[in-house]
Protein backbone atom coordinates (compact mmCIF):
# COMPACT_ATOMS: atom_id res chain seq x y z
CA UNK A 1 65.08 79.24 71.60
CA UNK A 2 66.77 79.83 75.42
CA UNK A 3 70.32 78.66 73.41
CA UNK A 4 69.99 80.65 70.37
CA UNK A 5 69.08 83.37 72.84
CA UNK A 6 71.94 82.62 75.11
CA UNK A 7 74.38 82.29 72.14
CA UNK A 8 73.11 85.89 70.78
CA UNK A 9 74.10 87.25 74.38
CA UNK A 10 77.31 85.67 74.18
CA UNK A 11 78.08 86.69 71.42
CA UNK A 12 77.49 90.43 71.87
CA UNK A 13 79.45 90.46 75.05
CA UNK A 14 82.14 89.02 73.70
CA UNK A 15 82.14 91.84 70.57
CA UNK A 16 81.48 94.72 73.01
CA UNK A 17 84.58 92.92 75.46
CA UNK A 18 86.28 93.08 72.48
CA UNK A 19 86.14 96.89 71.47
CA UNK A 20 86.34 97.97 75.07
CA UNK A 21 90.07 96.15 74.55
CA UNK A 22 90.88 97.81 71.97
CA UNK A 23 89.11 101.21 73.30
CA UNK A 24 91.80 100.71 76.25
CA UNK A 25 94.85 100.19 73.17
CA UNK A 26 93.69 103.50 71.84
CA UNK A 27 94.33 105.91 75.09
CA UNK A 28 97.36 103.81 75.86
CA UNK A 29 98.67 104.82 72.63
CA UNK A 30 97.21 108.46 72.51
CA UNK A 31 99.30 108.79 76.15
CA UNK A 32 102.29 107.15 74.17
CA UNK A 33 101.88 109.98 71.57
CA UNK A 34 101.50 112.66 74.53
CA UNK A 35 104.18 112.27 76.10
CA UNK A 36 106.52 114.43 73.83
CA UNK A 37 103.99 117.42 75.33
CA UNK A 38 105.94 117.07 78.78
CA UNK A 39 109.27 118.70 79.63
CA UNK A 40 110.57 117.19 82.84
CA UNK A 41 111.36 120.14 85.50
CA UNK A 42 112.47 118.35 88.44
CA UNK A 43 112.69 114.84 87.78
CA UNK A 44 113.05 112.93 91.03
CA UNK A 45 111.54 109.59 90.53
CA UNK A 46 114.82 107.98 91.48
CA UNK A 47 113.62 108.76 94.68
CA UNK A 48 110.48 106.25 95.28
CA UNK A 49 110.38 103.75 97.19
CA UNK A 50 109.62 100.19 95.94
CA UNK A 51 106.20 100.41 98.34
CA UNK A 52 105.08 103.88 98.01
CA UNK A 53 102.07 104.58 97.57
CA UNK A 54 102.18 108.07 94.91
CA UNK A 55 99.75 110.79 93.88
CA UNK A 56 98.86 112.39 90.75
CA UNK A 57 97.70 115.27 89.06
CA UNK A 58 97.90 117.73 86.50
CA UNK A 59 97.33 121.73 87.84
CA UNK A 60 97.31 124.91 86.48
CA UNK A 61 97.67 128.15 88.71
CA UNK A 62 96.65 126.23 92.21
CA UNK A 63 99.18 128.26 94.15
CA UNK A 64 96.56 129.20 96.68
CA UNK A 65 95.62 125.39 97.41
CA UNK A 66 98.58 122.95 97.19
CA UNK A 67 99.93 124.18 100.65
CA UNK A 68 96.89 122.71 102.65
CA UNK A 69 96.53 119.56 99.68
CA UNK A 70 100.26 118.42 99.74
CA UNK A 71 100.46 118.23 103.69
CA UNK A 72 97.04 116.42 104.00
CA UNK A 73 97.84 113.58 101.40
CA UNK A 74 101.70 113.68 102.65
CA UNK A 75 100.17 112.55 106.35
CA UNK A 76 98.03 110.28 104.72
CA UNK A 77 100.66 108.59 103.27
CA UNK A 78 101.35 109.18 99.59
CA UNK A 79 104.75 108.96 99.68
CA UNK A 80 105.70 110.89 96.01
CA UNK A 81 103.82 113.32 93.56
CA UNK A 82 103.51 112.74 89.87
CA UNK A 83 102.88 116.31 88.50
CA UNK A 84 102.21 117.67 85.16
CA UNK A 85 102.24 121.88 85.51
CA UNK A 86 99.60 123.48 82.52
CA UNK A 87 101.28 126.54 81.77
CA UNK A 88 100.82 128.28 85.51
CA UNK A 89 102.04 131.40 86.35
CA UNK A 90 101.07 132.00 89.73
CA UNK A 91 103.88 130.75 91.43
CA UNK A 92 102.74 127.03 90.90
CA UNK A 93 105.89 125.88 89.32
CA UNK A 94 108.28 127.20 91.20
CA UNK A 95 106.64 125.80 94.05
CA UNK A 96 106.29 122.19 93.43
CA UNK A 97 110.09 122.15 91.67
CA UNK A 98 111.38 122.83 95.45
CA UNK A 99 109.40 120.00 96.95
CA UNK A 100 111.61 116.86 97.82
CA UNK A 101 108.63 114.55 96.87
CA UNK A 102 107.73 116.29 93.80
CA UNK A 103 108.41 115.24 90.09
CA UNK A 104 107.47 117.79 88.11
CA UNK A 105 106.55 118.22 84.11
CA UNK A 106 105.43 121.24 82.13
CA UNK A 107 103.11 121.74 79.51
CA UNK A 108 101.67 124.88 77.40
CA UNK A 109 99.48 122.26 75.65
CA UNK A 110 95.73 121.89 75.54
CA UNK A 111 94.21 120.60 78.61
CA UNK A 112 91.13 119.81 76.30
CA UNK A 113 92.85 118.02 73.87
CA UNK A 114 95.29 116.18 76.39
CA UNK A 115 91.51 114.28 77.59
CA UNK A 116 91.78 117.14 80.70
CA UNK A 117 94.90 116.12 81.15
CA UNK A 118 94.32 112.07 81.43
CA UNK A 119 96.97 111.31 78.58
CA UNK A 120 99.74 113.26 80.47
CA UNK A 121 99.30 111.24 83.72
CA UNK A 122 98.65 108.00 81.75
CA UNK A 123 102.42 108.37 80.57
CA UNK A 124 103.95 109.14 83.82
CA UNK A 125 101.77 106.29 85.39
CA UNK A 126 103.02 103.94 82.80
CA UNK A 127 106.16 105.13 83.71
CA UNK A 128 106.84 105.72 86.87
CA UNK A 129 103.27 103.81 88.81
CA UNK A 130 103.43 100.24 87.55
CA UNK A 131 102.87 97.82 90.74
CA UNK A 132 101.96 100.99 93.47
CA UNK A 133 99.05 101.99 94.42
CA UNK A 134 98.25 105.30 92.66
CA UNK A 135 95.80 108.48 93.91
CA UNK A 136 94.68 110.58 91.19
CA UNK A 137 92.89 113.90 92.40
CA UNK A 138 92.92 117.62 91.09
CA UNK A 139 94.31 119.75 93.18
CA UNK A 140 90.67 121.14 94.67
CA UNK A 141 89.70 117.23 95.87
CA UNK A 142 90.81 116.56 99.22
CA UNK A 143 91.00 112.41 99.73
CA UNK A 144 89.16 111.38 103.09
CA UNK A 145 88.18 107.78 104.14
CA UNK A 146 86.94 105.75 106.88
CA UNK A 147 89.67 106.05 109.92
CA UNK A 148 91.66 108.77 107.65
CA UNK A 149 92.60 110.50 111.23
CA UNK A 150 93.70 107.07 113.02
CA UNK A 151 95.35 105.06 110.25
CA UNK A 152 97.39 105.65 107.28
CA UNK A 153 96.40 104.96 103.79
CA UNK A 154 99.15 101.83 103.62
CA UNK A 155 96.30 100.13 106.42
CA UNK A 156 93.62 100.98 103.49
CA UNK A 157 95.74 99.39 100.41
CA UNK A 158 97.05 96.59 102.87
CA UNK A 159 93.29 95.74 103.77
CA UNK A 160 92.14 96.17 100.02
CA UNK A 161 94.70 93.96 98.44
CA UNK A 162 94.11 91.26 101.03
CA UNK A 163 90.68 91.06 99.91
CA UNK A 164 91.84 91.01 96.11
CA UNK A 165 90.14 94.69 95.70
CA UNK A 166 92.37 96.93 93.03
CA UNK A 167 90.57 99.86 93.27
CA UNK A 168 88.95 102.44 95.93
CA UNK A 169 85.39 104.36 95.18
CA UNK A 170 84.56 107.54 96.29
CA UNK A 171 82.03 110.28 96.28
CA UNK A 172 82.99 113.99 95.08
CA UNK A 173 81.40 116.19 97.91
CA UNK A 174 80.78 119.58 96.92
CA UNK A 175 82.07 121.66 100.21
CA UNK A 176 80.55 126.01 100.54
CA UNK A 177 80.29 128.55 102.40
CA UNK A 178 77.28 130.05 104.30
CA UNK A 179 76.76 133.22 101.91
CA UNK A 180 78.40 134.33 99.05
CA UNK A 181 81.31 132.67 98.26
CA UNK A 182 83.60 135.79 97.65
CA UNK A 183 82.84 136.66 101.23
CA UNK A 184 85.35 134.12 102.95
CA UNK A 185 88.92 134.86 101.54
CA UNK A 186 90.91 131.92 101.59
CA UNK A 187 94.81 132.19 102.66
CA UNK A 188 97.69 129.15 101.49
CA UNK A 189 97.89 126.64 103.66
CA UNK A 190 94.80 127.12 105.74
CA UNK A 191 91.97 125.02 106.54
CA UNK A 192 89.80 125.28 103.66
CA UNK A 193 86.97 123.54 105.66
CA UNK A 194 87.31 126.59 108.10
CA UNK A 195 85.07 128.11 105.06
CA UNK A 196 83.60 125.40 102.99
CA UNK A 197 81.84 124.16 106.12
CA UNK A 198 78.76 123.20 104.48
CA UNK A 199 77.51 120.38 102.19
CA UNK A 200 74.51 118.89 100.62
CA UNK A 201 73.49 115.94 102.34
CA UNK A 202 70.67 113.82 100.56
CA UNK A 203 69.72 114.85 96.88
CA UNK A 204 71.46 112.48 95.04
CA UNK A 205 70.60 110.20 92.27
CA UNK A 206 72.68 107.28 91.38
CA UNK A 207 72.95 104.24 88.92
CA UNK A 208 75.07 102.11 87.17
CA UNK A 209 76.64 102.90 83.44
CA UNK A 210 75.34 99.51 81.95
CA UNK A 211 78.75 99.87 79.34
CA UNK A 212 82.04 100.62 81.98
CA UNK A 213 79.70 99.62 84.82
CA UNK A 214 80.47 102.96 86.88
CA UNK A 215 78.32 104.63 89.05
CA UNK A 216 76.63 107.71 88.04
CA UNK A 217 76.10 109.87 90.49
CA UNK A 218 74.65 113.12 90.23
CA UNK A 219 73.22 116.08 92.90
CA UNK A 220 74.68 118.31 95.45
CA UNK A 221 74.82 122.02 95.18
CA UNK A 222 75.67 122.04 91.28
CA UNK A 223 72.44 120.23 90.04
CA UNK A 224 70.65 122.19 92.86
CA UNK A 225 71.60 125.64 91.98
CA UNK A 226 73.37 125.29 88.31
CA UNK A 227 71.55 122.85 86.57
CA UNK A 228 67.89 122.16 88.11
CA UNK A 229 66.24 122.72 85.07
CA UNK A 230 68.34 119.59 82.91
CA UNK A 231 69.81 117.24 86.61
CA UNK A 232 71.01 114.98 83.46
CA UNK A 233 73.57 117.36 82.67
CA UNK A 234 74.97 117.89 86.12
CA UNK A 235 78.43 116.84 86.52
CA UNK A 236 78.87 113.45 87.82
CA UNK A 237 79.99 112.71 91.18
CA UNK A 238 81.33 109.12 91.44
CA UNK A 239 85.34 108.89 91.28
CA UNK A 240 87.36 106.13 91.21
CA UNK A 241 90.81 107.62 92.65
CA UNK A 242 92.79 104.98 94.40
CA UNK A 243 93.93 102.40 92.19
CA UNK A 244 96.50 99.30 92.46
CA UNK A 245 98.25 100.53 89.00
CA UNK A 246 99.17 98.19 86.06
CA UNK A 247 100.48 99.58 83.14
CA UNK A 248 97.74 98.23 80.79
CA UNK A 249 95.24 100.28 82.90
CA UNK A 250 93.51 103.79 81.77
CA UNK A 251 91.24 106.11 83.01
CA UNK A 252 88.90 107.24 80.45
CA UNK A 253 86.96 109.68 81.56
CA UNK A 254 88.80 112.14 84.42
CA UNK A 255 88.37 109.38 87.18
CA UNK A 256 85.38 108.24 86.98
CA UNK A 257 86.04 105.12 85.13
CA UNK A 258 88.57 103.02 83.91
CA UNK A 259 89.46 100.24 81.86
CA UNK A 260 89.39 97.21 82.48
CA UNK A 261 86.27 97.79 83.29
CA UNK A 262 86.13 95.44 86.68
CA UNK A 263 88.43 98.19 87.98
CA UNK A 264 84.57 100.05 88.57
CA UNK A 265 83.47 98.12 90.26
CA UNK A 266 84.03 99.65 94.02
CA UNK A 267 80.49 98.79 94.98
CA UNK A 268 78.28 95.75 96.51
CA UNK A 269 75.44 95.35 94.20
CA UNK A 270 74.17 91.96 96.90
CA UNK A 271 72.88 94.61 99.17
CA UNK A 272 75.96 95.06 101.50
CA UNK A 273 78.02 98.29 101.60
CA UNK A 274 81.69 98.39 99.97
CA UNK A 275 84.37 100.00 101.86
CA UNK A 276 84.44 104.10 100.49
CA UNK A 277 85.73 107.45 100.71
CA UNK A 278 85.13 111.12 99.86
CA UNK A 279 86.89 113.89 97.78
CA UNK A 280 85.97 116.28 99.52
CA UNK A 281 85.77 119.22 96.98
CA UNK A 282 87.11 122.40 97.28
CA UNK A 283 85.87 124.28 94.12
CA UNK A 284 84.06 127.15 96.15
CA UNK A 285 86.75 128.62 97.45
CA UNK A 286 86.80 132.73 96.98
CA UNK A 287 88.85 132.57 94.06
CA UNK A 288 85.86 130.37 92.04
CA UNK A 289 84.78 133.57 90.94
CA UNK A 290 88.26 135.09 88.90
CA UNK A 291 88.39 131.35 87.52
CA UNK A 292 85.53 130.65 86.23
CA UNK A 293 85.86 134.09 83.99
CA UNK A 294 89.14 133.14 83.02
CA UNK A 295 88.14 129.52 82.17
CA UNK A 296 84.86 131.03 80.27
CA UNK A 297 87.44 132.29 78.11
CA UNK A 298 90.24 129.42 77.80
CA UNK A 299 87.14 127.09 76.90
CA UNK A 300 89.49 124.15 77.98
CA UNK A 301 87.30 122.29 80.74
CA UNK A 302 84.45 120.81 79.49
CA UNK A 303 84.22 118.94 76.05
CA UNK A 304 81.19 121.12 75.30
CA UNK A 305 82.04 124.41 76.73
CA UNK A 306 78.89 125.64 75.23
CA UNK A 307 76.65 124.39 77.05
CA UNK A 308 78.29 125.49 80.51
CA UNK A 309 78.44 128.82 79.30
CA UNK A 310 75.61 129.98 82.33
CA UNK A 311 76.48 127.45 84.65
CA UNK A 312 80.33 129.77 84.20
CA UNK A 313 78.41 133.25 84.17
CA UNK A 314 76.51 131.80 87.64
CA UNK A 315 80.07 131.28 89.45
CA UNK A 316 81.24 134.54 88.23
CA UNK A 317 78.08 135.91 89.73
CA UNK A 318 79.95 135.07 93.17
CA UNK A 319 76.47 133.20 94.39
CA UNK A 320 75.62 132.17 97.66
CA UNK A 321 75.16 128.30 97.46
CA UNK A 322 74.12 127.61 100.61
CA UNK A 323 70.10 126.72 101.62
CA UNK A 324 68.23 125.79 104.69
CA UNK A 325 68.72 122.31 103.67
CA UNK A 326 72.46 122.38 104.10
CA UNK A 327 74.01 120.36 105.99
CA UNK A 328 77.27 121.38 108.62
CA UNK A 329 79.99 119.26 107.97
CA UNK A 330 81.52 117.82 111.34
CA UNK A 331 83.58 115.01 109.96
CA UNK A 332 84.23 111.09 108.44
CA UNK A 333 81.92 109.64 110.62
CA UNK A 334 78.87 111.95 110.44
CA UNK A 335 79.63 111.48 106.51
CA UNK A 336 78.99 107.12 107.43
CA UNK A 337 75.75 108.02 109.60
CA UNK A 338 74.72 109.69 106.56
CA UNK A 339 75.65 106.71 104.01
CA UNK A 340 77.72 109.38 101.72
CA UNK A 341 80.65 106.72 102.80
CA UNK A 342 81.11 103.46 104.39
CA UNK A 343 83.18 100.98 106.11
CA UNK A 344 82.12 98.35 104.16
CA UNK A 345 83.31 95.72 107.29
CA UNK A 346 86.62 97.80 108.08
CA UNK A 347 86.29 97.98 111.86
C-alpha cells in the first residue's frame, strides 16, 4: 500500500510539474505576442554593460515620483532601466527619454490585459535581461535591504550567486502619514519618507501557496483599514523582485511569483532566516487620492475591479491611516529587530 501510495504521489507531481511547464510556455508566448504593443522611444540598450545589474518597470503618469526612485536605485547600483510608458501624460515620457540610463517603450494598450503590464517587461527581459540580475518594482516601491546604506547591490548578487541563490524575497511595506494623507503634499525628488514616516509593524499573516510555493503574506494598513471585514482579500505582500534572469523565466502574477517555481523559494523553511529586503511602498503619497478616482474609472488595476470598488471610494475619501499602533519608521535595521527583514548570515 506505502508504494501504490508513493507511486500515486509521484505521479501527480510529475502531471502538475508538467502543466506548470507548459503554464510557463504560455506567458512566454503571450509576451512574444505583446511585444508588437511597444514602440521603442529611446532605445539605448547598446549601452549596458555585460555585468549590470538593470531595473524594470512599466509606469503611467509617475512624474511626481521617479525623481526620488531613479536616484535611490541608481546609488544602489542598477546600472540601466527597462521602461515601458502606459500612455502618460504628465510629463513621464519626456522625462525618462532624456535619461542616459533609460530605454524607453510606449504603449496606449491595456494594462489589464497586458497581465498589469507583466507581458511587456517579459519581452524586454527576454530581450535585453538574459544572464543579469534583474529588479522589477513599480515606480511607488522603493528597494531597501540589509547594509543598503554601506554596500552596493553588486555585494548582494555577488553574495547570492556564491551561495547558488537566483532570486531575492522581500516584503511590500505599506509607508503613511500621521493624519490624512492629502495633508502632506509631496514635491519631485524629495524624501518621500519625510511624509510616509509611519508603518504597521506586527499584523501580518503569512503562509506558503502549496502550488508556486510563494509566500502569502497579507496585513498592514490595507487589511487594517480597507479590508478588515474579508483579510483574505487583502492584497498580498510578499514580492519576489531581484532575480538572476534567464530567458525561460516568467513572473506570473506582478512579482510575487515566478516560474520555475524554485525561483520562490527566498525563504528557510528549517527554521533559520533567509537573507531579505523591503519595498518600501509609497502608495500614500498626497496624490493617492486624484488616482484612485481616476483608476475607479480606467478599471485597469485589479482583475476584479468590482470588488475594490470601496476599498477605491476609501482612498478617494483622503483617510487618515495612521493608529496608535503605528509604528515610526527609523530605518533597515529597526526593520531586522522587528523580523520584517533579515540578514539571513550576511554580516
Amino acid at each position: 500500500m506505502g508504494r501504490r501510495q508513493a507511486g500515486i504521489e509521484w505521479m501527480s507531481n510529475a502531471a502538475f510539474a508538467y502543466r506548470l511547464r507548459w503554464k510557463r510556455r504560455r506567458l512566454l508566448y503571450r509576451a512574444l505576442r505583446k511585444r508588437r504593443q511597444l514602440a521603442p522611444v529611446a532605445d539605448r540598450t547598446d549601452r549596458i554593460a555585460p555585468d549590470a545589474i538593470l531595473g524594470a518597470m512599466t509606469v503611467r503618469n509617475e512624474m511626481l515620483r521617479l525623481p526620488f526612485f531613479l536616484d535611490h536605485h541608481r546609488r544602489l547600483g542598477v546600472g540601466h532601466f527597462l521602461v515601458v510608458d502606459n500612455g502618460s501624460d504628465d510629463g513621464t515620457r519626456a522625462y525618462l527619454a532624456a535619461q542616459p540610463d533609460v530605454s524607453l517603450w510606449s504603449t496606449t494598450q491595456s494594462y489589464k490585459l497586458s497581465r498589469f503590464g507583466m507581458d511587456w517587461l517579459t519581452w524586454l527581459m527576454i530581450r535585453h535581461a538574459h544572464g543579469h540580475w534583474c529588479l522589477t518594482l513599480d515606480a511607488d516601491e522603493i528597494f531597501i535591504y540589509p547594509h543598503h546604506d554601506t554596500r552596493p547591490l553588486p555585494a548582494l548578487t555577488e553574495w547570492l550567486e556564491a551561495r547558488g541563490r537566483r532570486s531575492f524575497g522581500a516584503l511590500m511595506l505599506d509607508m503613511y502619514p500621521k493624519g490624512r494623507v492629502q495633508d502632506h503634499p509631496y514635491k519631485p525628488g524629495d524624501d518621500p519618507f519625510r511624509h510616509l514616516c509611519w508603518f504597521d509593524g506586527g499584523n501580518y499573516t503569512i503562509r506558503k501557496k502549496p502550488d508556486l510555493h510563494n509566500l502569502w503574506i497579507q496585513g498592514g494598513p490595507r487589511a487594517r483599514c480597507f479590508f478588515a471585514d474579508r483579510p483574505r482579500r487583502a492584497p498580498t505582500m510578499g514580492k519576489v523582485p531581484l532575480v538572476k534572469w534567464n530567458r525561460r523565466f516568467v513572473y506570473v502574477s506582478s512579482t510575487h511569483s515566478l516560474l520555475p517555481r524554485r525561483l520562490n523559494r527566498v525563504y528557510d523553511e528549517s527554521g533559520g532566516e533567509a537573507l531579505s529586503g523591503v519595498l518600501l511602498h509609497t502608495k500614500f503619497l498626497d496624490v493617492v487620492v486624484e488616482k484612485s478616482a481616476e483608476e475607479k474609472q480606467r478599471r485597469e488595476h485589479f482583475a476584479n475591479s468590482a470588488l475594490y470598488e470601496t476599498y477605491y471610494d476609501s482612498l478617494i475619501g483622503n483617510p487618515d491611516l495612521w493608529c496608535a499602533h503605528s509604528t515610526r519608521y527609523l530605518g533597515w535595521r529597526q526593520l531586522e529587530a522587528m523580523g520584517l527583514m533579515s540578514r539571513g548570515g550576511w554580516v
